[in-house]
N, C-alpha and C. Protein backbone atom coordinates (compact mmCIF):
# COMPACT_ATOMS: atom_id res chain seq x y z
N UNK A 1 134.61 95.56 117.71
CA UNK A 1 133.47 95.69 116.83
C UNK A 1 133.82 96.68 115.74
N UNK A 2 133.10 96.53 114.49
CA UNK A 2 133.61 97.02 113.63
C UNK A 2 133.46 98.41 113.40
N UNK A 3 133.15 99.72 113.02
CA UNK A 3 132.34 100.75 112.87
C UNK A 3 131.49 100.28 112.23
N UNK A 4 129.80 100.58 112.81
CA UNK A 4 128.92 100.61 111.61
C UNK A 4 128.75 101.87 110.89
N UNK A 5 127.89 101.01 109.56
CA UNK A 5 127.52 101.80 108.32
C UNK A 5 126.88 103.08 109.01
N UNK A 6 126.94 104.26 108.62
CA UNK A 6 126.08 105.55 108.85
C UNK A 6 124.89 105.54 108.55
N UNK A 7 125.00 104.85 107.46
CA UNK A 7 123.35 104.67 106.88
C UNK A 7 122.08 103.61 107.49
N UNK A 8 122.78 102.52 108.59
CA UNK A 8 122.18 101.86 109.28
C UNK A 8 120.77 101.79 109.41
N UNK A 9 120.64 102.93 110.35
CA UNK A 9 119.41 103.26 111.04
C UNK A 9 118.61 103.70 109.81
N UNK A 10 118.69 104.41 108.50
CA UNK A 10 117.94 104.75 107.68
C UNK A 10 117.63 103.69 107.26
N UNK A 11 118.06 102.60 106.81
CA UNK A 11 118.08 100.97 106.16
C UNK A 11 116.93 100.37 107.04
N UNK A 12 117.20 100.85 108.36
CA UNK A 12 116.30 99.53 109.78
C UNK A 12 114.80 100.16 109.05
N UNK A 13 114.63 101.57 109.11
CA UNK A 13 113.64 102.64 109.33
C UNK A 13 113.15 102.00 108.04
N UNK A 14 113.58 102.31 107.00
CA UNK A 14 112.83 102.07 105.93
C UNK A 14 112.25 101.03 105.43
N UNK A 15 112.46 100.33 106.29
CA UNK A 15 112.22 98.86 106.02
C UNK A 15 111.13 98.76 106.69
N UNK A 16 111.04 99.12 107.89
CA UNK A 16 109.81 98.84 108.98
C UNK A 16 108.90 100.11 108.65
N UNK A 17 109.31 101.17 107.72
CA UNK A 17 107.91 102.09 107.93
C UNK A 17 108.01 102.76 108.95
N UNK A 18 109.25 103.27 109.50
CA UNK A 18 108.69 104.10 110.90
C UNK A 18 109.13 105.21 111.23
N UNK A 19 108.46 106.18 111.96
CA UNK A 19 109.05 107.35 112.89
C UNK A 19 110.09 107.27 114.28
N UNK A 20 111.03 107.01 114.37
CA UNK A 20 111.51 107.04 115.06
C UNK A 20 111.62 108.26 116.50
N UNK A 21 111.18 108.30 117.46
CA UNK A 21 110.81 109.07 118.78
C UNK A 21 112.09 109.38 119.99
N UNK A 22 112.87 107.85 119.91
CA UNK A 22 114.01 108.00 120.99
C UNK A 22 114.48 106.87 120.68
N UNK A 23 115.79 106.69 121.16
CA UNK A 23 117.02 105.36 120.67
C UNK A 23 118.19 105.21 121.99
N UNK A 24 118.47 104.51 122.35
CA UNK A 24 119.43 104.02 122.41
C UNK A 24 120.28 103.08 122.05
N UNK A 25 122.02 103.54 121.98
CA UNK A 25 122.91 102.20 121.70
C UNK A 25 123.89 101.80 123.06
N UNK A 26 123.90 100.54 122.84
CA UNK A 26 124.72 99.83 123.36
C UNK A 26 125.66 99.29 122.96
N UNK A 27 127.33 99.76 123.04
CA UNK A 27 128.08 99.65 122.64
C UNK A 27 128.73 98.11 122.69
N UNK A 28 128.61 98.13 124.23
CA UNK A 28 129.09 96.52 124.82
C UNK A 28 128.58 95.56 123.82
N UNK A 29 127.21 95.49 123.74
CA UNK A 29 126.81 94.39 123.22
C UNK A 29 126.32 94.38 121.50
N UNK A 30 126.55 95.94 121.13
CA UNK A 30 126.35 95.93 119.76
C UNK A 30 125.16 96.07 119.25
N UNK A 31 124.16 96.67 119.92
CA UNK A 31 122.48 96.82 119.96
C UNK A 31 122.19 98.20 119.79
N UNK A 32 121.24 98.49 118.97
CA UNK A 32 120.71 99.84 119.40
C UNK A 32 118.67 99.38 119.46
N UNK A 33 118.51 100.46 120.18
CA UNK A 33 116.87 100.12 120.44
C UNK A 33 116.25 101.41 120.15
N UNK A 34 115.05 101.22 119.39
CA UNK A 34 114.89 102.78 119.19
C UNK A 34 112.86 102.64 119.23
N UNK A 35 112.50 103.85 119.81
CA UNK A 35 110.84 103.60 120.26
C UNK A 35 110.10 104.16 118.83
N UNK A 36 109.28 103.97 118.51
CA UNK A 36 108.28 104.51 117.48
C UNK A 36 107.41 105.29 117.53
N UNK A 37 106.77 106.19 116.68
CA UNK A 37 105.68 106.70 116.93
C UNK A 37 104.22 105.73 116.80
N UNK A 38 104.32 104.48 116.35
CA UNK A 38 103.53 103.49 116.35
C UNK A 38 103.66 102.58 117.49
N UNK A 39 104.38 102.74 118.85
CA UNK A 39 104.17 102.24 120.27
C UNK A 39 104.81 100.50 120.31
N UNK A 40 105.89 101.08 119.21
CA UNK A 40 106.71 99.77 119.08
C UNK A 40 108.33 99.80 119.09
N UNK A 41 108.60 99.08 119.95
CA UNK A 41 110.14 99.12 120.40
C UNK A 41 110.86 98.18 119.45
N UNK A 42 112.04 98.66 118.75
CA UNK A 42 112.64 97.75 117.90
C UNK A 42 114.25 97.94 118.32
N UNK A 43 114.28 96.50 118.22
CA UNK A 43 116.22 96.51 118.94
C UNK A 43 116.61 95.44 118.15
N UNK A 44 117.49 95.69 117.03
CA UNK A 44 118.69 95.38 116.07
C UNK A 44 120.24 95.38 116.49
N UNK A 45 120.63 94.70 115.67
CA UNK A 45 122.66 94.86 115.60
C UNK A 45 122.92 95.71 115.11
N UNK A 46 124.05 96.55 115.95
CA UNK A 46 124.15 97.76 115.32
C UNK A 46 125.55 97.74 114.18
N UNK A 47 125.95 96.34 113.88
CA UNK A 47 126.73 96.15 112.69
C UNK A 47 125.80 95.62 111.71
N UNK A 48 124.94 94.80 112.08
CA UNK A 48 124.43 94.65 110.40
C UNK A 48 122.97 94.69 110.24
N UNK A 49 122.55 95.76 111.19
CA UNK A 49 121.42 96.23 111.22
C UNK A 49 120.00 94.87 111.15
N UNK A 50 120.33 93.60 111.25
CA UNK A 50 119.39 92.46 112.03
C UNK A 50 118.84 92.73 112.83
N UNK A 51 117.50 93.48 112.16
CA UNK A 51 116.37 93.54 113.38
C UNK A 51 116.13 92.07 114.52
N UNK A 52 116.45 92.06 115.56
CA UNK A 52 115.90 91.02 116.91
C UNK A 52 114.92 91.28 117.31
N UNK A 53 114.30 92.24 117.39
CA UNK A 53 112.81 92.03 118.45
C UNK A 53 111.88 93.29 117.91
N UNK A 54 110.69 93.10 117.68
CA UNK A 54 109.79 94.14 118.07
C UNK A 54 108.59 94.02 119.26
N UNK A 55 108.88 94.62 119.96
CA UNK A 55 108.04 94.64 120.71
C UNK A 55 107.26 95.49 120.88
N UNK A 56 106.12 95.04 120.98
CA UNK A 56 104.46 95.50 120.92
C UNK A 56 103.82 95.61 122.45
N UNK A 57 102.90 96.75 122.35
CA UNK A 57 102.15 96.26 123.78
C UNK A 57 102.19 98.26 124.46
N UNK A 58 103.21 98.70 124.03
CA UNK A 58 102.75 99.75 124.96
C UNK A 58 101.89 100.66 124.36
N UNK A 59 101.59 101.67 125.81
CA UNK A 59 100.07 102.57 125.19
C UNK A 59 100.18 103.79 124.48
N UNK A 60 101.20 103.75 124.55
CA UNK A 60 101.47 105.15 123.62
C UNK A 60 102.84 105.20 122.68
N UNK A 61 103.62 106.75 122.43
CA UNK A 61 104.41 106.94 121.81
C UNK A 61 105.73 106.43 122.47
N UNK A 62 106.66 106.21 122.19
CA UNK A 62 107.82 106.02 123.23
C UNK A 62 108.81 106.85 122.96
N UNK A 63 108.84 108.05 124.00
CA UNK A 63 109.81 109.14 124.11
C UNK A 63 110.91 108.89 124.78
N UNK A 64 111.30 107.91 125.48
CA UNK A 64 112.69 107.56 125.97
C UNK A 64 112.85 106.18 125.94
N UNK A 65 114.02 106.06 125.29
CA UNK A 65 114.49 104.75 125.58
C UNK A 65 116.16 104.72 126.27
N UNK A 66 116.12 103.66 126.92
CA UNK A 66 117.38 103.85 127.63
C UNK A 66 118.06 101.79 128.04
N UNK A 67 119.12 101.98 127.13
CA UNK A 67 119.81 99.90 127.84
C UNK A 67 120.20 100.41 129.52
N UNK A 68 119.84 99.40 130.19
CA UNK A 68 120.26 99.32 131.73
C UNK A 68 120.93 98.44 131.76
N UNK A 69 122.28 98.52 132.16
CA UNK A 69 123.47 97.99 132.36
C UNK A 69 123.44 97.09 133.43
């Protein structure tokens, strides 16, 4: 995998409007997931920053996020 851009995560962020709370990456598969202060989980490629999923639904802030192997 290639190195990603540094600027990545500022690119994802600014796009969606958000506070970011906690993140994880996953190297294996090239993902990072990071929780919001708006109670929304967002997990992108961490080469070309292609948001895949937001997910909605929890009750609060999300202070940890963690990929389980």
């Amino acid at each position: 995998m290639k190195e990603p851009e540094r600027s990545r995560v500022k690119t994802v962020c600014e796009e969606e409007q958000c506070i970011l709370y906690s993140g994880d990456i996953d190297t294996r598969k090239g993902l990072v997931a990071a929780g919001t202060v708006f109670r929304v989980l967002i997990v992108w490629k961490l080469d070309s920053g292609q948001i895949l999923h937001r997910l909605r639904g929890h009750t609060g802030v999300i202070f940890d996020t963690l990929f389980l192997n």
